[in-house]
C-alpha atoms as a PDB file:
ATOM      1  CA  UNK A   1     -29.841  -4.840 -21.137  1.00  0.00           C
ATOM      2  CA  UNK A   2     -28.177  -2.178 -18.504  1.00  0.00           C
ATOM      3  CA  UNK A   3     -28.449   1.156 -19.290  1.00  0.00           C
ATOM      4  CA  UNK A   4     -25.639   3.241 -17.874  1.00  0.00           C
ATOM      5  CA  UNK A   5     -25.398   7.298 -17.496  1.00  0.00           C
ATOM      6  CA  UNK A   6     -21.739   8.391 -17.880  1.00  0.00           C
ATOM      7  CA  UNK A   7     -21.270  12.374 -17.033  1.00  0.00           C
ATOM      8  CA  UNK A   8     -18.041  14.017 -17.400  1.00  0.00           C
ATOM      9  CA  UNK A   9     -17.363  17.320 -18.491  1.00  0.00           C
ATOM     10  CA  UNK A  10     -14.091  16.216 -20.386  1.00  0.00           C
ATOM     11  CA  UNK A  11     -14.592  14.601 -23.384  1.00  0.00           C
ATOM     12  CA  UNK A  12     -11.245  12.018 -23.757  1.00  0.00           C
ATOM     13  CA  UNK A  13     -12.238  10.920 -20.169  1.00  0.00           C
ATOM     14  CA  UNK A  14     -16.027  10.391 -20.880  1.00  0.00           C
ATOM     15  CA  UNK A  15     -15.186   8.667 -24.358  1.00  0.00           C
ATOM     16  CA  UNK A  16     -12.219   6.534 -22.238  1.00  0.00           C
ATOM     17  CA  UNK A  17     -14.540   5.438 -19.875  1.00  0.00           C
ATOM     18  CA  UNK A  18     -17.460   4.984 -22.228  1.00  0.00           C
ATOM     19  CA  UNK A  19     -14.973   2.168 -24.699  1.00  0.00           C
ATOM     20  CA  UNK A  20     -13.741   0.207 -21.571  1.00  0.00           C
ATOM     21  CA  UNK A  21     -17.512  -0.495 -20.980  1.00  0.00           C
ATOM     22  CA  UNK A  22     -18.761  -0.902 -24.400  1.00  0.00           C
ATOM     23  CA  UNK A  23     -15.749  -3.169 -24.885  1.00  0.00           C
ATOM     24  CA  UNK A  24     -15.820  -5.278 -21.484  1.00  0.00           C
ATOM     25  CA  UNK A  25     -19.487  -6.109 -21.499  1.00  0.00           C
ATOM     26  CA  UNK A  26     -20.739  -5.575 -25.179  1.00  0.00           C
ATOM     27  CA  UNK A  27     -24.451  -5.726 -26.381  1.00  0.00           C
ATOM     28  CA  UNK A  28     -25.357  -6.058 -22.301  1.00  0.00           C
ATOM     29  CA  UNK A  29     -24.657  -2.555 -21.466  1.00  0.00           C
ATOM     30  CA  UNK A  30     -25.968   0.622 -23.271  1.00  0.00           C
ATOM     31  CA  UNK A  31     -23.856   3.642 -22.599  1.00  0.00           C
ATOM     32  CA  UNK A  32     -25.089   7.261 -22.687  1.00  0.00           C
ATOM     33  CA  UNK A  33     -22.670   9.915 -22.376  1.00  0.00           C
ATOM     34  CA  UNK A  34     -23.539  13.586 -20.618  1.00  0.00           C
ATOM     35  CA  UNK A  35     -21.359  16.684 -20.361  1.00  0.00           C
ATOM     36  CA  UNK A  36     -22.514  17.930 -17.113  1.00  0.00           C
ATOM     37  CA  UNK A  37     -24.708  16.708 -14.176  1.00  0.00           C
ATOM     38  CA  UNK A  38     -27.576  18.303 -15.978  1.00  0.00           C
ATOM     39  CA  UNK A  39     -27.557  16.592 -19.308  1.00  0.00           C
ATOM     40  CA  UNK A  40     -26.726  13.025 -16.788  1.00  0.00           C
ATOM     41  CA  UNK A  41     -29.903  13.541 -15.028  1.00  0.00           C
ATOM     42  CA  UNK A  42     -32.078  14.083 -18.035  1.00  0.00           C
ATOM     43  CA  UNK A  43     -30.632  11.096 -20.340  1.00  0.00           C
ATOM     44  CA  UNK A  44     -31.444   9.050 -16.829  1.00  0.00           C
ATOM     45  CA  UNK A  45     -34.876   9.595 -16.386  1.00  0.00           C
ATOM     46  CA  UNK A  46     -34.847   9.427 -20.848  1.00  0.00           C
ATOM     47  CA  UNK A  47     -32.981   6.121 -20.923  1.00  0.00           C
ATOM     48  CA  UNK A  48     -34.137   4.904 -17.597  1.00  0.00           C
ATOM     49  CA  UNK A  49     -30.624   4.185 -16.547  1.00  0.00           C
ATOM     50  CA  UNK A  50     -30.310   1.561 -13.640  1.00  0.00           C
ATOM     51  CA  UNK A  51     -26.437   2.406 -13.031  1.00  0.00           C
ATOM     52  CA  UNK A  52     -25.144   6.068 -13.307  1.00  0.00           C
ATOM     53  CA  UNK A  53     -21.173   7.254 -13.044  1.00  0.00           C
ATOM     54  CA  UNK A  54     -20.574  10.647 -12.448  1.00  0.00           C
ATOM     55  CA  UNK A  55     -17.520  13.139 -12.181  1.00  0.00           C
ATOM     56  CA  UNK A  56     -18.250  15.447  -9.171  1.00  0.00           C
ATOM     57  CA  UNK A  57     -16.752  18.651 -10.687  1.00  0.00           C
ATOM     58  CA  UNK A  58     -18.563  19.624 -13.682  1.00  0.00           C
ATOM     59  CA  UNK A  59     -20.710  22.644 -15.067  1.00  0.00           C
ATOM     60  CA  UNK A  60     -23.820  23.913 -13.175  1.00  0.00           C
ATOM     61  CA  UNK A  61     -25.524  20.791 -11.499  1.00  0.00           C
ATOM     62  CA  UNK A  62     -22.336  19.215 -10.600  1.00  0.00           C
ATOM     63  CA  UNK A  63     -22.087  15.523  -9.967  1.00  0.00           C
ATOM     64  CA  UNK A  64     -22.880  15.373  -6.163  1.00  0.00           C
ATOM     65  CA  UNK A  65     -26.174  17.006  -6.860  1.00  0.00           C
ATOM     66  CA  UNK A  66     -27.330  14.722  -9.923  1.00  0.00           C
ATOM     67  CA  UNK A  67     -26.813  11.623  -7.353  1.00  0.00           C
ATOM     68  CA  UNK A  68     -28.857  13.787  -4.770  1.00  0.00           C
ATOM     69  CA  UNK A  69     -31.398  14.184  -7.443  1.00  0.00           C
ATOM     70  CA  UNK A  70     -31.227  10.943  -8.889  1.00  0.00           C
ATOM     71  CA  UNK A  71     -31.221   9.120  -5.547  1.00  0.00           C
ATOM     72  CA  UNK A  72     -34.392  11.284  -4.213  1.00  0.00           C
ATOM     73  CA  UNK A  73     -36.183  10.049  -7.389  1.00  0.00           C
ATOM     74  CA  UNK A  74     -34.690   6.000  -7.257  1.00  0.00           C
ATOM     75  CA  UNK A  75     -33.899   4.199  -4.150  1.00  0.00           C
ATOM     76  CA  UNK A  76     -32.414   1.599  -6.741  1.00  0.00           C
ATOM     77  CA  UNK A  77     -30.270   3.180  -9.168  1.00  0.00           C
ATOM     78  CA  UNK A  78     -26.906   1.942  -8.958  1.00  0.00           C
ATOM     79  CA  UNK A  79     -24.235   5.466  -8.312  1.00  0.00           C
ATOM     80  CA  UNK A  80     -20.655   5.284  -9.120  1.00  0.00           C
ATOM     81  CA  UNK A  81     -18.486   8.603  -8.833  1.00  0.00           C
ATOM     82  CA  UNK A  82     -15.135   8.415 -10.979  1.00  0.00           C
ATOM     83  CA  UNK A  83     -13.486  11.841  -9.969  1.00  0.00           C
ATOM     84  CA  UNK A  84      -9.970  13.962  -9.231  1.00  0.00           C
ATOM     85  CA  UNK A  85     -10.836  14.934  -5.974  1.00  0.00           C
ATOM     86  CA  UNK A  86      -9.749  12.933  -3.154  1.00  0.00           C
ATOM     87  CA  UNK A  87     -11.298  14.896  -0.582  1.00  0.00           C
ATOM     88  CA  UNK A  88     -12.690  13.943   2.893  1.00  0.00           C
ATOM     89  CA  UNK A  89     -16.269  15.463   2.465  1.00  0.00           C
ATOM     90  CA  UNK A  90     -17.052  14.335  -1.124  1.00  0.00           C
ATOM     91  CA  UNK A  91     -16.402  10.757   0.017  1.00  0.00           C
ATOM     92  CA  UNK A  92     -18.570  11.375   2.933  1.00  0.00           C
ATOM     93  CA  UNK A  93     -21.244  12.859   0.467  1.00  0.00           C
ATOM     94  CA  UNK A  94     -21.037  10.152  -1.866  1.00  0.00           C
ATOM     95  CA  UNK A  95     -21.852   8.013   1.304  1.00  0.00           C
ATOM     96  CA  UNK A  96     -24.776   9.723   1.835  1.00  0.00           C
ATOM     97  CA  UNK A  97     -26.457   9.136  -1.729  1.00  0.00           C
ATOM     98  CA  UNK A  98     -25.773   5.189  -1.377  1.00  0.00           C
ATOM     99  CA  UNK A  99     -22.852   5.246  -3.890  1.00  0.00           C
ATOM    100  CA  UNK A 100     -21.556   1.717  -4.277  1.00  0.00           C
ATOM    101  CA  UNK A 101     -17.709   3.247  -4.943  1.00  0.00           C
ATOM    102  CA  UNK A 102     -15.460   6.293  -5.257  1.00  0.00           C
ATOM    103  CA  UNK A 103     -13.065   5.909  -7.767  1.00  0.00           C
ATOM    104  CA  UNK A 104     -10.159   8.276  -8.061  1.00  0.00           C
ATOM    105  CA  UNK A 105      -8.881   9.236 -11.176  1.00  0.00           C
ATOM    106  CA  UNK A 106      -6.671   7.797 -13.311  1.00  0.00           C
ATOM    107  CA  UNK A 107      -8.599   4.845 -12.339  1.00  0.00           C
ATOM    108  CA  UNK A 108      -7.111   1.572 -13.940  1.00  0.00           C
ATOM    109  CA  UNK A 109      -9.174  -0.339 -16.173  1.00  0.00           C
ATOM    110  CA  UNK A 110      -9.575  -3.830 -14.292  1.00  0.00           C
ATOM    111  CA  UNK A 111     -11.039  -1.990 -10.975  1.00  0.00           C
ATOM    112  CA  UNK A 112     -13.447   0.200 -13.455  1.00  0.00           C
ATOM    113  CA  UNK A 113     -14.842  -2.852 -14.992  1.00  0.00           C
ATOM    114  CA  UNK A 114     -14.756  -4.756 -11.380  1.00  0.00           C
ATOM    115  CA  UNK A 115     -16.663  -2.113  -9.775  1.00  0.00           C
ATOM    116  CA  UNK A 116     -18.929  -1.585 -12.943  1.00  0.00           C
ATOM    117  CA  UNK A 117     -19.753  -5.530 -12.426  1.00  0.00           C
ATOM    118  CA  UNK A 118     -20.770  -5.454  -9.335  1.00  0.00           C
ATOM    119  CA  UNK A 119     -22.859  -2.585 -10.357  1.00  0.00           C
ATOM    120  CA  UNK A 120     -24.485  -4.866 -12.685  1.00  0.00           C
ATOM    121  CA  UNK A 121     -25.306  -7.728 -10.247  1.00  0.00           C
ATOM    122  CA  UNK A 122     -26.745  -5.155  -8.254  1.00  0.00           C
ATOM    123  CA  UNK A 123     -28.845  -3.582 -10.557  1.00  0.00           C
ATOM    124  CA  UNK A 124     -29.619  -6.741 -12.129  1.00  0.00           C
ATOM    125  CA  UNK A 125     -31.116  -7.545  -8.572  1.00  0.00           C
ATOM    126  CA  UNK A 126     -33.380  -4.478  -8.458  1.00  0.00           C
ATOM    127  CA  UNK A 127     -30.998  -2.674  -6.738  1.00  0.00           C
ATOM    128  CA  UNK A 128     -31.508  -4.799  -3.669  1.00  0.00           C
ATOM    129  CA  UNK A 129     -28.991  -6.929  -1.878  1.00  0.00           C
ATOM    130  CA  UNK A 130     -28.888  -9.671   0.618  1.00  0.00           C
ATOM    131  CA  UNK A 131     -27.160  -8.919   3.728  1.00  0.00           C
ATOM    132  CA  UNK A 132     -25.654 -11.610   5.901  1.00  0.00           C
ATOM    133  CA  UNK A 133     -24.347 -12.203   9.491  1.00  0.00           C
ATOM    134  CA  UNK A 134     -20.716 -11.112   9.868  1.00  0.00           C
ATOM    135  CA  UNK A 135     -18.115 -12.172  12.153  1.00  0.00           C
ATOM    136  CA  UNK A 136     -17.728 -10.317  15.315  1.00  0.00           C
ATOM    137  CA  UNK A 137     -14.248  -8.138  15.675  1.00  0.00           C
ATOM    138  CA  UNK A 138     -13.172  -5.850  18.431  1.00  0.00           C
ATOM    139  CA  UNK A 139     -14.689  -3.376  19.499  1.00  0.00           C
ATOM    140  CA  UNK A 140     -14.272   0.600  19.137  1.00  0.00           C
ATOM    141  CA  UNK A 141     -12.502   0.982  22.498  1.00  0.00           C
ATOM    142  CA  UNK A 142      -9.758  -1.475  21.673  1.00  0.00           C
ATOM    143  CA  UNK A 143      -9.905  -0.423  18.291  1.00  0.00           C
ATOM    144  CA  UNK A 144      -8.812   3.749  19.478  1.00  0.00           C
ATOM    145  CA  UNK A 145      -5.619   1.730  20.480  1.00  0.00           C
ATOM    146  CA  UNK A 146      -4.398   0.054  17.674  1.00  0.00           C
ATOM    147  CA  UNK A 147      -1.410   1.760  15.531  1.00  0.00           C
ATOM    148  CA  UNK A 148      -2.294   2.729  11.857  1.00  0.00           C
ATOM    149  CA  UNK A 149      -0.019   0.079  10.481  1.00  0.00           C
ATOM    150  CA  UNK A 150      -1.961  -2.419  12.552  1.00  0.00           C
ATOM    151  CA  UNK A 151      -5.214  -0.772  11.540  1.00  0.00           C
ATOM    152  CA  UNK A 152      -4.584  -2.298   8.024  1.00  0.00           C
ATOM    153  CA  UNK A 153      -4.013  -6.245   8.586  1.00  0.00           C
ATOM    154  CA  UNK A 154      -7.363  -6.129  11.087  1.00  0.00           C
ATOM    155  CA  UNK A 155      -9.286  -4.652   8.180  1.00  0.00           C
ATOM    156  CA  UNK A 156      -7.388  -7.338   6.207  1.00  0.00           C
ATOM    157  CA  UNK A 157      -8.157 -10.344   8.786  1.00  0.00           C
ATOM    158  CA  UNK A 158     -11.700  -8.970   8.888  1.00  0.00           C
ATOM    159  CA  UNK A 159     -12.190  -9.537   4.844  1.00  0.00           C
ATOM    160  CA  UNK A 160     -10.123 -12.544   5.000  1.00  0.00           C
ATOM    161  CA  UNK A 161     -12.951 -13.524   7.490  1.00  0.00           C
ATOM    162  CA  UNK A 162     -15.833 -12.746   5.511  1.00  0.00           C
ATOM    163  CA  UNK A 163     -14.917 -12.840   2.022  1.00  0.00           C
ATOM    164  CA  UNK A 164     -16.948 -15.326   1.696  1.00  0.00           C
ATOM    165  CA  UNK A 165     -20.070 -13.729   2.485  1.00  0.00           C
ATOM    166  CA  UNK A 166     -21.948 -11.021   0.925  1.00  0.00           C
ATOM    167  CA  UNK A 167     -20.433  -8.159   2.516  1.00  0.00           C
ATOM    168  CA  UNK A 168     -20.402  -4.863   1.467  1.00  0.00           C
ATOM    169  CA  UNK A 169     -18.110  -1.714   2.074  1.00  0.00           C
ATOM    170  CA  UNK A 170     -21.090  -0.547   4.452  1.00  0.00           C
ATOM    171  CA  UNK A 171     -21.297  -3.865   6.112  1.00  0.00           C
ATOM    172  CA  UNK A 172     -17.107  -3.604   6.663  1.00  0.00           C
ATOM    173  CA  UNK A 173     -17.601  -0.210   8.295  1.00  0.00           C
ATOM    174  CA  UNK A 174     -20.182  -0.829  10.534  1.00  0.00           C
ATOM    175  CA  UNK A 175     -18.216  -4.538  11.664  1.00  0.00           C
ATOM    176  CA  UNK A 176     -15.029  -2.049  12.350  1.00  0.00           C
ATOM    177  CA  UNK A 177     -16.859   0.656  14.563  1.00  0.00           C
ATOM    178  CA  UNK A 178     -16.247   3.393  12.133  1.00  0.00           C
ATOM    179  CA  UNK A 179     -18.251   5.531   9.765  1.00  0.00           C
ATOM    180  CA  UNK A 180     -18.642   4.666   6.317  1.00  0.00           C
ATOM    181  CA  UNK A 181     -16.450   7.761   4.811  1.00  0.00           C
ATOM    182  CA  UNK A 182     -14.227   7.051   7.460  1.00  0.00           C
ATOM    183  CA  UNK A 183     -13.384   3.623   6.332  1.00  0.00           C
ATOM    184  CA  UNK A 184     -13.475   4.423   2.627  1.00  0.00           C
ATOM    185  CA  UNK A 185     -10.840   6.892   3.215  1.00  0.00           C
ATOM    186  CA  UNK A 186      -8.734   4.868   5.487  1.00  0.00           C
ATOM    187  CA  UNK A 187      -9.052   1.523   2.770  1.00  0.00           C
ATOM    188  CA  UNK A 188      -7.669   3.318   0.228  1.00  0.00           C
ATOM    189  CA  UNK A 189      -5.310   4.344   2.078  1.00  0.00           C
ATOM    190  CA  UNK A 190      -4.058   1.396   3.351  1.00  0.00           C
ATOM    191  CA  UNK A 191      -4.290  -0.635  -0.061  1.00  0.00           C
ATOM    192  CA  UNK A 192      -4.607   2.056  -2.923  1.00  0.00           C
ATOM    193  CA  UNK A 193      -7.753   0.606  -4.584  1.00  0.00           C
ATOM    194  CA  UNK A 194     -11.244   0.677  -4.006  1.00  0.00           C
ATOM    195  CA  UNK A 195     -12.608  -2.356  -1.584  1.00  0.00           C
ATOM    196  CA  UNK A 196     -14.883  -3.681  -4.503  1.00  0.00           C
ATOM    197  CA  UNK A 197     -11.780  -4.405  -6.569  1.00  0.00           C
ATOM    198  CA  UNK A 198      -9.617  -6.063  -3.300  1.00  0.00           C
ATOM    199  CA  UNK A 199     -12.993  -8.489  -2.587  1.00  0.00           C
ATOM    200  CA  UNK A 200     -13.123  -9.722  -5.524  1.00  0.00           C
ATOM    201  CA  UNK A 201      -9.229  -9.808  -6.596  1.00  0.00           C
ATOM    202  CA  UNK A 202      -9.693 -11.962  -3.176  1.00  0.00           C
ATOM    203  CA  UNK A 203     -12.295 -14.047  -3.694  1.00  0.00           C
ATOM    204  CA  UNK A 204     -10.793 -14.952  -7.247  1.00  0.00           C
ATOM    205  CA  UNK A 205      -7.480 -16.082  -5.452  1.00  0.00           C
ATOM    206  CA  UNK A 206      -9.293 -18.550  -2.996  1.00  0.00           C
ATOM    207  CA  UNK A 207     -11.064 -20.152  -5.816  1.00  0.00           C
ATOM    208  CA  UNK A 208      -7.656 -20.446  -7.316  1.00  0.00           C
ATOM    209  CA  UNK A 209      -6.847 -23.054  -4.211  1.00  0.00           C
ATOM    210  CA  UNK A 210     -10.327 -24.664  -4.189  1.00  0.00           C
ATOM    211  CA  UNK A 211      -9.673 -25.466  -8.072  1.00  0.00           C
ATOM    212  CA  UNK A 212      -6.662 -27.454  -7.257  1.00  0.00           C
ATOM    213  CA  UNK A 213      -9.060 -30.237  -5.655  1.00  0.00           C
ATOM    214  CA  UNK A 214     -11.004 -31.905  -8.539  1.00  0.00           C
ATOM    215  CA  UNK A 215     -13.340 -33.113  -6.344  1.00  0.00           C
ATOM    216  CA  UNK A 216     -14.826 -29.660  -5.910  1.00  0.00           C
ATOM    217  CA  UNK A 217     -16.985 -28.722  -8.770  1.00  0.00           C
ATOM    218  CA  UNK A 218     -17.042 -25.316 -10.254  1.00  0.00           C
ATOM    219  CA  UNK A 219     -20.460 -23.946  -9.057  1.00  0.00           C
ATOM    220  CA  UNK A 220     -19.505 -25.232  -5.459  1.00  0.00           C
ATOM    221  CA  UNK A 221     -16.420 -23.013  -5.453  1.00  0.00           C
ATOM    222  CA  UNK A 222     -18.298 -20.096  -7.014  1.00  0.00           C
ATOM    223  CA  UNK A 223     -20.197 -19.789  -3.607  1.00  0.00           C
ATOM    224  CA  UNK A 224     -17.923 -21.040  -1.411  1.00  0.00           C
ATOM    225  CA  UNK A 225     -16.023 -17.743  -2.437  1.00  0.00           C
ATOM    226  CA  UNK A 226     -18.779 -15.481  -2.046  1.00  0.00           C
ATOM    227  CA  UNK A 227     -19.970 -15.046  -5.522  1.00  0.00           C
ATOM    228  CA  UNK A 228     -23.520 -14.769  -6.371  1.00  0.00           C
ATOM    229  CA  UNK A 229     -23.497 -17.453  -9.054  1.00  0.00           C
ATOM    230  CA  UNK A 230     -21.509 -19.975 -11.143  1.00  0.00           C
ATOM    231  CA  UNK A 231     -21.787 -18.042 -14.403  1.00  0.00           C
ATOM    232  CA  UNK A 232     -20.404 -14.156 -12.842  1.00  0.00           C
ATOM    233  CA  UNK A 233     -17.790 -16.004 -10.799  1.00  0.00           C
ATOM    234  CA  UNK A 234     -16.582 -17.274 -14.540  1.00  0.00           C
ATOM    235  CA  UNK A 235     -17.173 -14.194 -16.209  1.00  0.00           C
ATOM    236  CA  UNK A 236     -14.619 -12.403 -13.301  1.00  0.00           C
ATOM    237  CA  UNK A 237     -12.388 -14.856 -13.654  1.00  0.00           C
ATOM    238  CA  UNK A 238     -11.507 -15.182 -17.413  1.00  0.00           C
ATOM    239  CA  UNK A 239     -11.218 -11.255 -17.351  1.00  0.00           C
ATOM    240  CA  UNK A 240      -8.751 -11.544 -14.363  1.00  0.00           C
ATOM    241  CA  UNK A 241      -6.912 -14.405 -15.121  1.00  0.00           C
ATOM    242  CA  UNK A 242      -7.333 -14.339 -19.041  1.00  0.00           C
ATOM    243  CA  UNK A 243      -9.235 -17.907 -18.774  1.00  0.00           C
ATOM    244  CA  UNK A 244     -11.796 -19.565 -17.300  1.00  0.00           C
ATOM    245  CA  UNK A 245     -11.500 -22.142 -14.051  1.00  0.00           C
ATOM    246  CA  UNK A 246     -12.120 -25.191 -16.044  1.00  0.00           C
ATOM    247  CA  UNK A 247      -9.219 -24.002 -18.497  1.00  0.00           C
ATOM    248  CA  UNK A 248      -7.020 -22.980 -15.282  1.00  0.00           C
ATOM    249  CA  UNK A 249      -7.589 -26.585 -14.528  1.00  0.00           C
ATOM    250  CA  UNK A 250      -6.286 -27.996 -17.462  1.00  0.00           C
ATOM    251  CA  UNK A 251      -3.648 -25.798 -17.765  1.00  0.00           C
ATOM    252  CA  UNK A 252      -2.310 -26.386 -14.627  1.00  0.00           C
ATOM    253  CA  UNK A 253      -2.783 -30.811 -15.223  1.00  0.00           C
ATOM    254  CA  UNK A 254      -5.669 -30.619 -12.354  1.00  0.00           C
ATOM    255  CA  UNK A 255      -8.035 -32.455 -15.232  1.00  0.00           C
END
């Protein structure tokens, strides 16, 4: 089971946030709500959370300082902050602790529980990931050039690239020449949600076109799209497409 910290000093938001969980992933998440960043870092060393999600304004510790804490004490604890501010500096902060995502508030329900499942997989892992080779783009100098409009289909082409590895928001960054709270700022800008929930809103279209070939089985398509296994890529699937691929098969007279 995955223990998860949820701090937010305003109660219909922590209770929101605390029923989309219990309700998308049921008896394999425990959920433990906190007021402040205080009470968060307590129940997390208590409950030996592996995944924490934190508001950043909140009374005395606030949230960027119970991920500095947190982080200091666990290089594997999975950090999510779910917050009102869309400022500059607290996305570069939250880059500094290792958090996997930056939600802003209201955030929707399908890119909480997107981001919260990658959280999982991740945590699930021991907080480790495997890193591949990406494909090379240009470089920072021709980069400086390009228009903001054009800015957004290279970051585009780039994913469209490498979807099908196992990339990460860092790994996109650091391919593009700029710094991580740089490119978190400029992604969201560009496609108003959080790269977790375009990779895998992605990755869940391409299988879409693999399915249409019978010959392909289900576990080969589950990797050819970059997800970690047959049985997550199913799981993601059914909750985006309100099935499962073998189903989307039938239903579209593939089998």
């Amino acid at each position: 089971m995955i223990r998860i910290v949820v701090a937010d000093d305003e109660p219909i938001e922590k209770a929101v946030v605390k029923k989309i969980l219990e309700e998308a992933f049921g008896p394999d998440v425990e959920v433990h709500p906190a007021c402040n960043g205080r009470e968060a870092v307590d129940l997390w060393r208590e409950k030996k959370c592996s995944i924490a999600v934190l508001d950043i304004s909140m009374p005395g510790i606030n949230g960027l300082e119970a991920a500095e804490i947190i982080r200091r004490e666990d290089d594997a604890c999975v950090i999510v902050f779910l917050t009102a501010f869309d400022e500059f500096d607290y996305a570069q902060k939250a880059i500094r602790v290792r958090a996997l995502d930056y939600l802003l508030k209201p955030v929707s329900e399908n890119e909480l529980v997107t981001v919260i499942e990658e959280a999982i997989k991740i945590a699930e892992n021991g907080g480790n990931e495997k890193r591949n080779l990406i494909a090379a783009i240009p470089n920072k100098e021709e980069l400086s050039s390009v228009k903001q409009a054009a800015i957004k289909k290279l970051i585009a082409d780039f994913i469209d690239t490498n979807y099908a590895r196992d990339i990460s928001l860092s790994d996109a960054a650091s391919a593009l020449h700029y710094s991580d709270p740089y490119f978190c700022k400029i992604f969201k800008d560009c496609f108003g949600k959080s790269f977790v929930l375009y990779l895998t809103e992605l990755r869940v279209e391409k299988s879409k076109e693999l399915l249409n070939d019978i010959t392909v089985n289900v576990k080969d398509i589950s990797s050819k799209v970059g997800f970690r296994d047959s049985n997550y890529y199913t799981k993601v699937f059914k909750r985006m497409e309100g099935m499962t691929p073998t189903e989307y098969r039938i239903i579209r007279g593939i089998i």
